[in-house]
PDB file of N, CA and C in Angstrom:
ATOM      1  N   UNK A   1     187.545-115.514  49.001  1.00  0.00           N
ATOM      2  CA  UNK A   1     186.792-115.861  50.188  1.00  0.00           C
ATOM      3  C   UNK A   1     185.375-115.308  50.063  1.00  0.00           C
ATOM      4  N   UNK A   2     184.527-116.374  50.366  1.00  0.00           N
ATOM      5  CA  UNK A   2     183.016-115.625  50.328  1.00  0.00           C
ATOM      6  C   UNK A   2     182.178-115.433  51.478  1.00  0.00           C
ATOM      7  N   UNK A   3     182.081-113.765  51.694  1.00  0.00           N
ATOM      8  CA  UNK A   3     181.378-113.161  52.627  1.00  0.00           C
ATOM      9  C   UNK A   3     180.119-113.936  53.408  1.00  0.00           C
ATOM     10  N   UNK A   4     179.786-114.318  52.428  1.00  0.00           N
ATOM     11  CA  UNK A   4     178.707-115.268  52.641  1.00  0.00           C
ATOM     12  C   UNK A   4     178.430-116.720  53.436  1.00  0.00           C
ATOM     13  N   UNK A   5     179.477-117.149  52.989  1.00  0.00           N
ATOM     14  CA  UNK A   5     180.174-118.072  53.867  1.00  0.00           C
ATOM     15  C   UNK A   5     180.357-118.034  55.166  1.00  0.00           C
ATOM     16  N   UNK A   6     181.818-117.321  55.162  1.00  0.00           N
ATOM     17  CA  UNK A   6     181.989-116.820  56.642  1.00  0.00           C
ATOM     18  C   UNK A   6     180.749-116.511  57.675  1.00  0.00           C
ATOM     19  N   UNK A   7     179.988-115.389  56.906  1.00  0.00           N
ATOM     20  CA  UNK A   7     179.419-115.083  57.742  1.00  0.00           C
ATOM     21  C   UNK A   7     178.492-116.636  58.423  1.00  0.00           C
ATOM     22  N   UNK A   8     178.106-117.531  57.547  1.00  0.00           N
ATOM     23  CA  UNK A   8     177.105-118.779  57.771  1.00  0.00           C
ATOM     24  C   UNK A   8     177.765-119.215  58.746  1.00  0.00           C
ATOM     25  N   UNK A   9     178.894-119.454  58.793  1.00  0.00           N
ATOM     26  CA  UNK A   9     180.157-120.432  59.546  1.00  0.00           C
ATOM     27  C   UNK A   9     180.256-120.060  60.692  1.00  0.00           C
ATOM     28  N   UNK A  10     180.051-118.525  60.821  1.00  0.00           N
ATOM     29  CA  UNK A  10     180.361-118.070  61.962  1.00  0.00           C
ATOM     30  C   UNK A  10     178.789-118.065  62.721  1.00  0.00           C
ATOM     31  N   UNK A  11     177.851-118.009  62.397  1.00  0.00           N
ATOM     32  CA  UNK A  11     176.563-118.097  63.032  1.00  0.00           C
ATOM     33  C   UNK A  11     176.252-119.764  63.410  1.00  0.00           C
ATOM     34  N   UNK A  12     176.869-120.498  62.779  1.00  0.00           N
ATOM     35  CA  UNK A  12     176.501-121.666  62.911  1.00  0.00           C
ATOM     36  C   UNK A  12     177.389-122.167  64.086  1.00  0.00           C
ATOM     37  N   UNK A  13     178.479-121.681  63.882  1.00  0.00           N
ATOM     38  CA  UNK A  13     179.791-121.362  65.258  1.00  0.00           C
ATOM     39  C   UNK A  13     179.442-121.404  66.749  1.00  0.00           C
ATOM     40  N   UNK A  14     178.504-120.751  66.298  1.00  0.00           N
ATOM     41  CA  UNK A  14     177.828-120.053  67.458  1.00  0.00           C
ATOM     42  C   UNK A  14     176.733-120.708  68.538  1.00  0.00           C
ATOM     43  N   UNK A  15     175.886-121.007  67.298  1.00  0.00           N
ATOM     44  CA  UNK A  15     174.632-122.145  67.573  1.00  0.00           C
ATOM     45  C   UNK A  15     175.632-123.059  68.449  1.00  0.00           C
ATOM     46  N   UNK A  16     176.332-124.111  67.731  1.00  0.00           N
ATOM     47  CA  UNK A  16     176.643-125.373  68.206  1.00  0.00           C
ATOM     48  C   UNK A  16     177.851-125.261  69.654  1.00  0.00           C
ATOM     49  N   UNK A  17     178.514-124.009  69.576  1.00  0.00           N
ATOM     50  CA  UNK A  17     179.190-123.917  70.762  1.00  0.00           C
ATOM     51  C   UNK A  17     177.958-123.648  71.708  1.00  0.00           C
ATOM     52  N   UNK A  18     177.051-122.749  71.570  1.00  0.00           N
ATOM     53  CA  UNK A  18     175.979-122.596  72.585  1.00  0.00           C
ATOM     54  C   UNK A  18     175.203-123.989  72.955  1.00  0.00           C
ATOM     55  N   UNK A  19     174.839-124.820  72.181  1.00  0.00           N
ATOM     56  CA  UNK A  19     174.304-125.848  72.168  1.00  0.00           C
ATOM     57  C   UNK A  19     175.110-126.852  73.032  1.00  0.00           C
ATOM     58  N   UNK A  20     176.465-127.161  72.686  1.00  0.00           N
ATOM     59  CA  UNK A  20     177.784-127.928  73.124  1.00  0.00           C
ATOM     60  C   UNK A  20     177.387-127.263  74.733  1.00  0.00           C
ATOM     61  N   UNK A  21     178.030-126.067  75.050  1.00  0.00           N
ATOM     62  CA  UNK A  21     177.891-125.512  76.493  1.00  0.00           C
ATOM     63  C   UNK A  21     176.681-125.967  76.961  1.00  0.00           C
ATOM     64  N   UNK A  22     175.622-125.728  76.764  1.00  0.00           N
ATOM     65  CA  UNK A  22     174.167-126.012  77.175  1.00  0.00           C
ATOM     66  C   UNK A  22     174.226-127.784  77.879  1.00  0.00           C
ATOM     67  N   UNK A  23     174.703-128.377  77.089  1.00  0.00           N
ATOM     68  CA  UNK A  23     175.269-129.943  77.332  1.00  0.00           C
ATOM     69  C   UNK A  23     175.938-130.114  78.589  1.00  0.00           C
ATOM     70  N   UNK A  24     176.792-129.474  78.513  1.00  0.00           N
ATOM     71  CA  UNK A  24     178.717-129.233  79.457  1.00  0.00           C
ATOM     72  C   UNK A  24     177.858-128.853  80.525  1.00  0.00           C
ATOM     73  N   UNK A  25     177.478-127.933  80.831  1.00  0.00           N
ATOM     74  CA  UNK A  25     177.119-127.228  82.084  1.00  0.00           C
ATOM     75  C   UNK A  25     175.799-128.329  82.661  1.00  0.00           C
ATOM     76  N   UNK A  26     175.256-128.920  82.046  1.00  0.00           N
ATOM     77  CA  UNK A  26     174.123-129.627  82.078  1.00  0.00           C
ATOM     78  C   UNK A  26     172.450-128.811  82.366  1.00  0.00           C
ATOM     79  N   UNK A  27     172.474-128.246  81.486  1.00  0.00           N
ATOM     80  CA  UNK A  27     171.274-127.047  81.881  1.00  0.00           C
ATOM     81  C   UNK A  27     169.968-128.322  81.413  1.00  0.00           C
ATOM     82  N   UNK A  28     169.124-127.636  82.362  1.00  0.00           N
ATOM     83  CA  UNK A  28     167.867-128.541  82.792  1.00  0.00           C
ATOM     84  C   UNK A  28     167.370-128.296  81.604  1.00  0.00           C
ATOM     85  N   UNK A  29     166.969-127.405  81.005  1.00  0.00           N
ATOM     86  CA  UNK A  29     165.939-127.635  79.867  1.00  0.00           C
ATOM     87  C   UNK A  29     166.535-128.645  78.862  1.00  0.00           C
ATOM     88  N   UNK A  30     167.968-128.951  78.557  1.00  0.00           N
ATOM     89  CA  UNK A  30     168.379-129.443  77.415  1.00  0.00           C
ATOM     90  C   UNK A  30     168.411-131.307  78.254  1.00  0.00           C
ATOM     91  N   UNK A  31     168.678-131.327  79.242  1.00  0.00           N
ATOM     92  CA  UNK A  31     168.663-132.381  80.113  1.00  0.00           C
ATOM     93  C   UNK A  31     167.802-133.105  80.236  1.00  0.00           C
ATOM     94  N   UNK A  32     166.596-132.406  80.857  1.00  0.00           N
ATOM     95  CA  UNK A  32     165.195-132.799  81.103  1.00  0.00           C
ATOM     96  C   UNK A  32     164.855-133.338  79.400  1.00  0.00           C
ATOM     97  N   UNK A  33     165.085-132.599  78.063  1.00  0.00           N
ATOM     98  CA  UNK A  33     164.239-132.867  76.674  1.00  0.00           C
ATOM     99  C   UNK A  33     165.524-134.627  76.577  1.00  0.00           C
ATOM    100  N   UNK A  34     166.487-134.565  77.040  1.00  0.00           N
ATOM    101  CA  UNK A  34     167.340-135.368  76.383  1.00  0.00           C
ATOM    102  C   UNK A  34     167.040-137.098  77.366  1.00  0.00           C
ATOM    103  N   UNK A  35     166.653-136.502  78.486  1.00  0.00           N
ATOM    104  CA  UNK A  35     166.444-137.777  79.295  1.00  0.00           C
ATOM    105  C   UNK A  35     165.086-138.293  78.315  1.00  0.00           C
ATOM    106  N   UNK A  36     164.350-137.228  78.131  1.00  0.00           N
ATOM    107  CA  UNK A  36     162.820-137.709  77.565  1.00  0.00           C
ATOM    108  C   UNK A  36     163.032-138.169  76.571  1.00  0.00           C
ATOM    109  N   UNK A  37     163.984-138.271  75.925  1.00  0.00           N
ATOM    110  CA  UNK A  37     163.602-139.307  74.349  1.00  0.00           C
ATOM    111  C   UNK A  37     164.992-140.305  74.828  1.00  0.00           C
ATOM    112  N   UNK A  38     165.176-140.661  75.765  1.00  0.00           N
ATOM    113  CA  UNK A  38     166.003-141.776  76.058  1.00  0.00           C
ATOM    114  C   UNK A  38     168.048-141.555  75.723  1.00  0.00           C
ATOM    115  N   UNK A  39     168.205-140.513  75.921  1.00  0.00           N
ATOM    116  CA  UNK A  39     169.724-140.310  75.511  1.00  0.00           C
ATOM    117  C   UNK A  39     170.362-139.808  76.764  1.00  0.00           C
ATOM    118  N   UNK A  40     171.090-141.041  77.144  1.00  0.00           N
ATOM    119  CA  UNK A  40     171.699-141.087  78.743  1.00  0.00           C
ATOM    120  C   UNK A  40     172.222-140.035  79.269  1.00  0.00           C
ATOM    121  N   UNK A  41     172.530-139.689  80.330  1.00  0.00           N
ATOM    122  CA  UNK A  41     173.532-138.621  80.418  1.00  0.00           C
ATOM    123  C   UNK A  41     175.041-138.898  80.389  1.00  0.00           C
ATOM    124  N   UNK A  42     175.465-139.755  80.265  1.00  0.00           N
ATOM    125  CA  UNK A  42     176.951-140.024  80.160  1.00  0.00           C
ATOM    126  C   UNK A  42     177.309-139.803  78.730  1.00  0.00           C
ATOM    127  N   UNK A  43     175.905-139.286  77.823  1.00  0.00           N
ATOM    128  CA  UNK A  43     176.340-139.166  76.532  1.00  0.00           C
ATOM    129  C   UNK A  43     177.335-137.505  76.076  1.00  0.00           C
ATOM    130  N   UNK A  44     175.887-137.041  77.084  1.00  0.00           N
ATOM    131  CA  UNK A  44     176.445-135.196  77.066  1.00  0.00           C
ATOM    132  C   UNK A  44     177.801-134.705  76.605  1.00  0.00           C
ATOM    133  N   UNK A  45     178.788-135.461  77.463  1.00  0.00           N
ATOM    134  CA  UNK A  45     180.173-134.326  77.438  1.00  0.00           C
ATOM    135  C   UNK A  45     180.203-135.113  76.132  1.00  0.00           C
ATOM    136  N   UNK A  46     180.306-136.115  75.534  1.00  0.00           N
ATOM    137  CA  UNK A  46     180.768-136.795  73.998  1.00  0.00           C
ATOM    138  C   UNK A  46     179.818-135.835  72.550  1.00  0.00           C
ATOM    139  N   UNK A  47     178.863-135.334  73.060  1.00  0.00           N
ATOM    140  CA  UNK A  47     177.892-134.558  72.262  1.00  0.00           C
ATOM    141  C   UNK A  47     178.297-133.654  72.165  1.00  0.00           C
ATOM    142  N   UNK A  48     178.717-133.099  73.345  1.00  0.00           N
ATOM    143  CA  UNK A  48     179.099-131.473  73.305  1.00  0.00           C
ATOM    144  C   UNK A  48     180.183-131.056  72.899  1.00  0.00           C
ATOM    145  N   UNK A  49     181.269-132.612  72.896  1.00  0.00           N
ATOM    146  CA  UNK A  49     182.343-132.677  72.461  1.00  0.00           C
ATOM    147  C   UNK A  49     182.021-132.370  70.592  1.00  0.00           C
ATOM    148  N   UNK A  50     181.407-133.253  70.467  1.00  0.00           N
ATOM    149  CA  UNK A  50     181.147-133.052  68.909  1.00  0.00           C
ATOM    150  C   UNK A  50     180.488-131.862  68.664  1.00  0.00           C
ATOM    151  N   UNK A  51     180.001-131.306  68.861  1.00  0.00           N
ATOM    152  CA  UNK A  51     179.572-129.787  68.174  1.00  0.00           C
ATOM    153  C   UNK A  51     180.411-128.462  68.514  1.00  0.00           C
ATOM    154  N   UNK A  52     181.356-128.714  69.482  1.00  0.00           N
ATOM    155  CA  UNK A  52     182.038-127.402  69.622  1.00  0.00           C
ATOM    156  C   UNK A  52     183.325-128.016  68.514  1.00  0.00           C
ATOM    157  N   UNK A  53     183.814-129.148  68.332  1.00  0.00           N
ATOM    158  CA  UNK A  53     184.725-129.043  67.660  1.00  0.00           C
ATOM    159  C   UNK A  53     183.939-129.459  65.925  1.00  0.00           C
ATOM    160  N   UNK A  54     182.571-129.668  66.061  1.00  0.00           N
ATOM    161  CA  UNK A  54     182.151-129.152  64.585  1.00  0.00           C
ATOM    162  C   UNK A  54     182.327-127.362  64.506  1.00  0.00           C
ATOM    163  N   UNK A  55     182.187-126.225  64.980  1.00  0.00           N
ATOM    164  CA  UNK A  55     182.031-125.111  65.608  1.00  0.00           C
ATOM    165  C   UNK A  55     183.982-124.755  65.010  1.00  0.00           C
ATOM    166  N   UNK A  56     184.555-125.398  65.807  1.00  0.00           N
ATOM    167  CA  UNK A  56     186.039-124.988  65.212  1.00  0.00           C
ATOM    168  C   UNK A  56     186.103-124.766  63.707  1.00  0.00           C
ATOM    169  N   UNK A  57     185.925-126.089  63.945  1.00  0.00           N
ATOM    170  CA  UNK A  57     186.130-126.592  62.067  1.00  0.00           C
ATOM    171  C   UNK A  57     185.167-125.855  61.483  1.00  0.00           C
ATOM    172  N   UNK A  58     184.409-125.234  61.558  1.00  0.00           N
ATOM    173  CA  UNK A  58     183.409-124.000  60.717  1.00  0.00           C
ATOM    174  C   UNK A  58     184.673-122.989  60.615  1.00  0.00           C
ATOM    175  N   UNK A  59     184.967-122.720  62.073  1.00  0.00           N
ATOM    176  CA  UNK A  59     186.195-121.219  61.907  1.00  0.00           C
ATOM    177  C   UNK A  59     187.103-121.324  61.240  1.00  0.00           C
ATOM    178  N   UNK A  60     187.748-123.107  61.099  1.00  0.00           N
ATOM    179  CA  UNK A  60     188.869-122.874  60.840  1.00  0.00           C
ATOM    180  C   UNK A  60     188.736-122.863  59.110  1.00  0.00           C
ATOM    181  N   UNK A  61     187.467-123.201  58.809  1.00  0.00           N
ATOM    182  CA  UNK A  61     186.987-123.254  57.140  1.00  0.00           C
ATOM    183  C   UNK A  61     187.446-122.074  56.431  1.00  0.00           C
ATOM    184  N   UNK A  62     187.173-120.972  57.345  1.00  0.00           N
ATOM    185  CA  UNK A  62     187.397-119.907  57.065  1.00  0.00           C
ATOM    186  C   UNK A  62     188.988-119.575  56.279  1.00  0.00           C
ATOM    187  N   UNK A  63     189.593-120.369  57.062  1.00  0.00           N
ATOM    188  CA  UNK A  63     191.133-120.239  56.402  1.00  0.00           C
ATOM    189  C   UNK A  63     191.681-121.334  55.759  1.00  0.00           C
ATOM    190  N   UNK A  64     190.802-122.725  55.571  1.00  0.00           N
ATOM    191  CA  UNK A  64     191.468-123.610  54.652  1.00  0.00           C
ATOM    192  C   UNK A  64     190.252-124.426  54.608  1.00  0.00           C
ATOM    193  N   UNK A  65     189.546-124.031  53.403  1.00  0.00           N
ATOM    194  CA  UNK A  65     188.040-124.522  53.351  1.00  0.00           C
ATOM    195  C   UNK A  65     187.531-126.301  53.324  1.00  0.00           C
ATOM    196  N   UNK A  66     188.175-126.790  53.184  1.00  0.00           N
ATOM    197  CA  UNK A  66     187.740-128.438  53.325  1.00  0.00           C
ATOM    198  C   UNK A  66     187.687-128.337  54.630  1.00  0.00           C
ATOM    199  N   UNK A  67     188.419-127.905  55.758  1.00  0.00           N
ATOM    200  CA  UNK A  67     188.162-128.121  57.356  1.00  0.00           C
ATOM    201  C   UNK A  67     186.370-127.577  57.420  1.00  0.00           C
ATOM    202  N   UNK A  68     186.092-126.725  56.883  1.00  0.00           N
ATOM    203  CA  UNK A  68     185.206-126.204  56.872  1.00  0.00           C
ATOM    204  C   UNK A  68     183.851-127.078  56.202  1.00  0.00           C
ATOM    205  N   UNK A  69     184.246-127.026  55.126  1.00  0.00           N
ATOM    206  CA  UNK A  69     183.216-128.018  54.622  1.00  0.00           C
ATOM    207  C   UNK A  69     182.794-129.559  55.118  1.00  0.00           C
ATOM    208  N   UNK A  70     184.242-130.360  55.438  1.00  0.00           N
ATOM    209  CA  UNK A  70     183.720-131.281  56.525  1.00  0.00           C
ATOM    210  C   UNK A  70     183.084-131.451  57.604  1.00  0.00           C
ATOM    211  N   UNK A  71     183.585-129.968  58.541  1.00  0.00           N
ATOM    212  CA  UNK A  71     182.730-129.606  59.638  1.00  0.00           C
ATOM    213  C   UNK A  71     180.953-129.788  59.342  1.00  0.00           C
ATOM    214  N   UNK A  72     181.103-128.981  58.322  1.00  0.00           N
ATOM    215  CA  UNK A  72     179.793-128.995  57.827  1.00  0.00           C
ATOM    216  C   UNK A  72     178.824-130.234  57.906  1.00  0.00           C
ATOM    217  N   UNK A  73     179.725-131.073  57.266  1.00  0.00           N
ATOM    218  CA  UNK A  73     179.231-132.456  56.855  1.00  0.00           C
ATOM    219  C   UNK A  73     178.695-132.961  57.757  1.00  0.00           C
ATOM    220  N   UNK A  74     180.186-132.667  59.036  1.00  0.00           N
ATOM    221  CA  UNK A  74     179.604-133.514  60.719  1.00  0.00           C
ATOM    222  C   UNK A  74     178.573-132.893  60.892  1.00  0.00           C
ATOM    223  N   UNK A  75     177.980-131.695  60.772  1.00  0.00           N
ATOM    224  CA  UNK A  75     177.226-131.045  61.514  1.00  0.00           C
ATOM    225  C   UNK A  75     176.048-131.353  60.868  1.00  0.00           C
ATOM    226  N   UNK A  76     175.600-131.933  59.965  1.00  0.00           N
ATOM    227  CA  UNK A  76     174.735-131.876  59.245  1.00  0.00           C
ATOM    228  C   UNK A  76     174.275-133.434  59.554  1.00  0.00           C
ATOM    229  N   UNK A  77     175.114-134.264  59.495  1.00  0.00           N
ATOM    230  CA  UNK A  77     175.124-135.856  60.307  1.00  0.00           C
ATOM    231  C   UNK A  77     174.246-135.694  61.471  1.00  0.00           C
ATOM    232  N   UNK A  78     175.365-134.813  62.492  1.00  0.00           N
ATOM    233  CA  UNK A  78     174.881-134.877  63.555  1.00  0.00           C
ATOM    234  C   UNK A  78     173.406-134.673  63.786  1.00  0.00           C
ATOM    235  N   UNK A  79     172.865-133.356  63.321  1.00  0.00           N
ATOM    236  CA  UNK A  79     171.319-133.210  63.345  1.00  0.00           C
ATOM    237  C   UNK A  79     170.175-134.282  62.847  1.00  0.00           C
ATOM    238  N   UNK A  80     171.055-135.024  61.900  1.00  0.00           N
ATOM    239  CA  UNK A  80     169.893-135.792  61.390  1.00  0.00           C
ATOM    240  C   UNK A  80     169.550-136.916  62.241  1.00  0.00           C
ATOM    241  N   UNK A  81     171.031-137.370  62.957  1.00  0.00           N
ATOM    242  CA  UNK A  81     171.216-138.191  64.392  1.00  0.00           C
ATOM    243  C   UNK A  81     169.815-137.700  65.247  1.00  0.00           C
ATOM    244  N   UNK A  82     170.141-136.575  65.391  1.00  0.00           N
ATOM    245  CA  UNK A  82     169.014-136.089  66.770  1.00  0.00           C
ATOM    246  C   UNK A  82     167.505-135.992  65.936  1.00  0.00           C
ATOM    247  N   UNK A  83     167.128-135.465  64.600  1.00  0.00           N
ATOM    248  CA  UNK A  83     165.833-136.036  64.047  1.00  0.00           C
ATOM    249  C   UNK A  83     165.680-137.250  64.141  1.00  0.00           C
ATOM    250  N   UNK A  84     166.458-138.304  63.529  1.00  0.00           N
ATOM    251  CA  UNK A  84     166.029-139.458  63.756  1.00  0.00           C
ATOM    252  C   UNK A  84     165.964-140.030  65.762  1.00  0.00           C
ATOM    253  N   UNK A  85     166.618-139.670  66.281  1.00  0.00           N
ATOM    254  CA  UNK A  85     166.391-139.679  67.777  1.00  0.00           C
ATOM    255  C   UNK A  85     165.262-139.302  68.291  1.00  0.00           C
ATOM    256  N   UNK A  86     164.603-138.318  68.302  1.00  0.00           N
ATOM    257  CA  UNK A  86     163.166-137.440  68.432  1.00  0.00           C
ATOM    258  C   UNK A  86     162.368-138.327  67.809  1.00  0.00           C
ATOM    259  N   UNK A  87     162.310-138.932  66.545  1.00  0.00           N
ATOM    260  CA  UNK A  87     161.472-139.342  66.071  1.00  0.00           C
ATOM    261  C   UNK A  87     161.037-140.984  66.418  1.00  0.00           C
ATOM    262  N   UNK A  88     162.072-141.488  66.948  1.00  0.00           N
ATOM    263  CA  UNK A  88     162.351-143.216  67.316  1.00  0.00           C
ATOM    264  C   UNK A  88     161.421-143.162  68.499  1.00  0.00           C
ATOM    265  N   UNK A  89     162.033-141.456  69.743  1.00  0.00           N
ATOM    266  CA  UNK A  89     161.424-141.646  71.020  1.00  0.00           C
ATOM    267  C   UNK A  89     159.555-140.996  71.135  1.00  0.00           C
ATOM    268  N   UNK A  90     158.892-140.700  69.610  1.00  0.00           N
ATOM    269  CA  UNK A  90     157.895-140.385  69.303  1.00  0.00           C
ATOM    270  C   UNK A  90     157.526-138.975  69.691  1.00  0.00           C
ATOM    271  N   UNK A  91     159.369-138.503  69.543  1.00  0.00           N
ATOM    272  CA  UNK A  91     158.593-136.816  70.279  1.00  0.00           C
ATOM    273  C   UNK A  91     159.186-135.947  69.003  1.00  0.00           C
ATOM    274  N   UNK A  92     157.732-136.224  68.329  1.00  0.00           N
ATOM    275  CA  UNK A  92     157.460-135.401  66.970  1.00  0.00           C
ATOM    276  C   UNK A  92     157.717-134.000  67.073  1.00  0.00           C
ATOM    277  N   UNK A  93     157.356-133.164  68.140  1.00  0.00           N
ATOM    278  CA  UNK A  93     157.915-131.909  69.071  1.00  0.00           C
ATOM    279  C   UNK A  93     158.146-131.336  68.977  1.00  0.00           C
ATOM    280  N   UNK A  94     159.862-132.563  69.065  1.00  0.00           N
ATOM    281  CA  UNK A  94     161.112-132.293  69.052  1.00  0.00           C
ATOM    282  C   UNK A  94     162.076-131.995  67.896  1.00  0.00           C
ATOM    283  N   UNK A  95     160.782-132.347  67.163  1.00  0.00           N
ATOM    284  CA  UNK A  95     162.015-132.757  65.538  1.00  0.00           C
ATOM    285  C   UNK A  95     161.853-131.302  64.833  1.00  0.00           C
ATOM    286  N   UNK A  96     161.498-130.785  64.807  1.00  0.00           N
ATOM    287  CA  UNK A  96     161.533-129.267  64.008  1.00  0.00           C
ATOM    288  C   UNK A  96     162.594-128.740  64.552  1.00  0.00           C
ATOM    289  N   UNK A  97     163.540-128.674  65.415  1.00  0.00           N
ATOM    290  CA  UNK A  97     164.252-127.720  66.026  1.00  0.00           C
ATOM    291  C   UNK A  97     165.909-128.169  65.627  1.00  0.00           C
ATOM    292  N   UNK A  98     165.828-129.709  65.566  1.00  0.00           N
ATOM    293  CA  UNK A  98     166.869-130.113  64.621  1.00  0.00           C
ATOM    294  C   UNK A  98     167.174-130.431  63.043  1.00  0.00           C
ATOM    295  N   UNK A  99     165.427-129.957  62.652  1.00  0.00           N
ATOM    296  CA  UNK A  99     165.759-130.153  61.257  1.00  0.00           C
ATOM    297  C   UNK A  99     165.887-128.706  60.742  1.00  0.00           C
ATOM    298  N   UNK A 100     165.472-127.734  61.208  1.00  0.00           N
ATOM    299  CA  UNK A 100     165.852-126.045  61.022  1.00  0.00           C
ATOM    300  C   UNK A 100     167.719-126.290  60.975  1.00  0.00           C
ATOM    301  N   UNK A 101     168.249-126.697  61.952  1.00  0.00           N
ATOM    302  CA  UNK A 101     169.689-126.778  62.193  1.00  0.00           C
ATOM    303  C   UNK A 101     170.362-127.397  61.192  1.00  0.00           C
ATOM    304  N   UNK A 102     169.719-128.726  60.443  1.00  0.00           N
ATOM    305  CA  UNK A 102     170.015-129.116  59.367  1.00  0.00           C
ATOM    306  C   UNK A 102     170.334-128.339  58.291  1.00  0.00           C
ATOM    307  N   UNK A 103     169.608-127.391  57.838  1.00  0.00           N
ATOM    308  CA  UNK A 103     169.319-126.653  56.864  1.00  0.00           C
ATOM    309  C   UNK A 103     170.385-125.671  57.486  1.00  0.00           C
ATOM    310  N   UNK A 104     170.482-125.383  58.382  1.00  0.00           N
ATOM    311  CA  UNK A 104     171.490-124.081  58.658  1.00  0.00           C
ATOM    312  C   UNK A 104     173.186-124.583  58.934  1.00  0.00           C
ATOM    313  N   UNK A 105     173.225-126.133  58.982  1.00  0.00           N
ATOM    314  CA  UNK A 105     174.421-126.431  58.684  1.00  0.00           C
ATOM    315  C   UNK A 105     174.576-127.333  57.229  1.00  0.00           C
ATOM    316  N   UNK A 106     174.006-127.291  56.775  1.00  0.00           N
ATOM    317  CA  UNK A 106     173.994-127.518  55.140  1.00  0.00           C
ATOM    318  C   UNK A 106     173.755-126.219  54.306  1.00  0.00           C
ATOM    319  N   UNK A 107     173.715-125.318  54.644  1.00  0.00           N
ATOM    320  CA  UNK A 107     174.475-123.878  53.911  1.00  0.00           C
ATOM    321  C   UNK A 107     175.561-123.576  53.437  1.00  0.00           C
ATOM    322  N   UNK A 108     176.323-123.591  54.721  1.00  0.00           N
ATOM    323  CA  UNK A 108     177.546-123.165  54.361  1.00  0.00           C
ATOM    324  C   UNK A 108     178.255-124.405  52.870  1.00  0.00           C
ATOM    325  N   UNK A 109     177.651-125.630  53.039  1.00  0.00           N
ATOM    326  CA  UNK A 109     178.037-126.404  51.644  1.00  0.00           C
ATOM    327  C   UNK A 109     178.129-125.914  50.284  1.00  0.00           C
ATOM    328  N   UNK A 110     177.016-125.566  50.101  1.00  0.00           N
ATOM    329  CA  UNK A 110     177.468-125.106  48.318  1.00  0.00           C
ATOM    330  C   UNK A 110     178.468-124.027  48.369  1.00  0.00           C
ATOM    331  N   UNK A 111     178.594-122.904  49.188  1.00  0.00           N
ATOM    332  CA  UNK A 111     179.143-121.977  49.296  1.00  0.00           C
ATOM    333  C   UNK A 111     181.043-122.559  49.732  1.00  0.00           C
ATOM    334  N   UNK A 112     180.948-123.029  50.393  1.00  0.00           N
ATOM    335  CA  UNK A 112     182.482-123.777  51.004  1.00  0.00           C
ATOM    336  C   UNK A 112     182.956-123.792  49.494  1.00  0.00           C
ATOM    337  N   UNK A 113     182.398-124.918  48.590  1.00  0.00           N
ATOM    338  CA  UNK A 113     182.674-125.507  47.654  1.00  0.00           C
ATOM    339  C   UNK A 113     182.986-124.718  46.383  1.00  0.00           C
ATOM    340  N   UNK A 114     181.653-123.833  46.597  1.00  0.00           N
ATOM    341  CA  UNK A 114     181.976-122.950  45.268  1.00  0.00           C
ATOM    342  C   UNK A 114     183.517-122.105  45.377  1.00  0.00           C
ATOM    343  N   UNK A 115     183.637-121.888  46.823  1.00  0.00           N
ATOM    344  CA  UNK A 115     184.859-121.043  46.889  1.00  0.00           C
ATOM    345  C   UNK A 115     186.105-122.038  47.300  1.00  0.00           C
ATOM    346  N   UNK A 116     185.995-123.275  47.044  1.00  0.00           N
ATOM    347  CA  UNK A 116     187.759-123.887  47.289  1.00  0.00           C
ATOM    348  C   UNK A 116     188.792-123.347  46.506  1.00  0.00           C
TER     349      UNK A 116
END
């Protein structure tokens, strides 16, 4: 098992359950940025759905690493979803904050892999 890993998995865990909640609860700042580039609100709970159970599948990597590494995969999808989203609704902005996330859920990849 690599320390290294885990530890990524579990920070990234973290992010996207915080992110997921931020959704769920409907907090204005994430609301207000999401109405502004055109992404409905009936989308939220289906979003938030997807990143807390990308968020599992990081933990559960931990103990049987393809769950993990797929998670990854979604999670890494998903962000590029929301760059290309930011970028369609011209809020250039916006796009640094999901392409940092990119990079921090495309980490844990080489590492997943090296250790199957």
């Amino acid at each position: 098992m690599s320390i290294a890993y885990v530890v990524l998995a579990i920070v990234l865990s973290l992010v996207l359950v915080a992110s997921g909640r931020a959704k769920l609860v409907r907090d204005e700042k994430i609301t207000e940025g999401m109405r502004k580039i055109g992404v409905p609100d009936s989308w939220l709970p289906r979003l938030a759905a997807l990143e807390i159970a990308g968020a599992l599948g990081l933990i559960g990597g931990i103990f049987y690493r393809p769950l993990g590494i797929a998670a990854a995969i979604g999670a890494v999808l998903y962000f590029i979803g929301a760059v290309i989203t930011h970028l369609r609704a011209g809020d250039a902005k916006g796009a640094p904050v999901p392409t940092v996330l990119i990079l921090l859920s495309a980490a844990p990849l080489p590492l997943g892999i090296a250790t199957l």
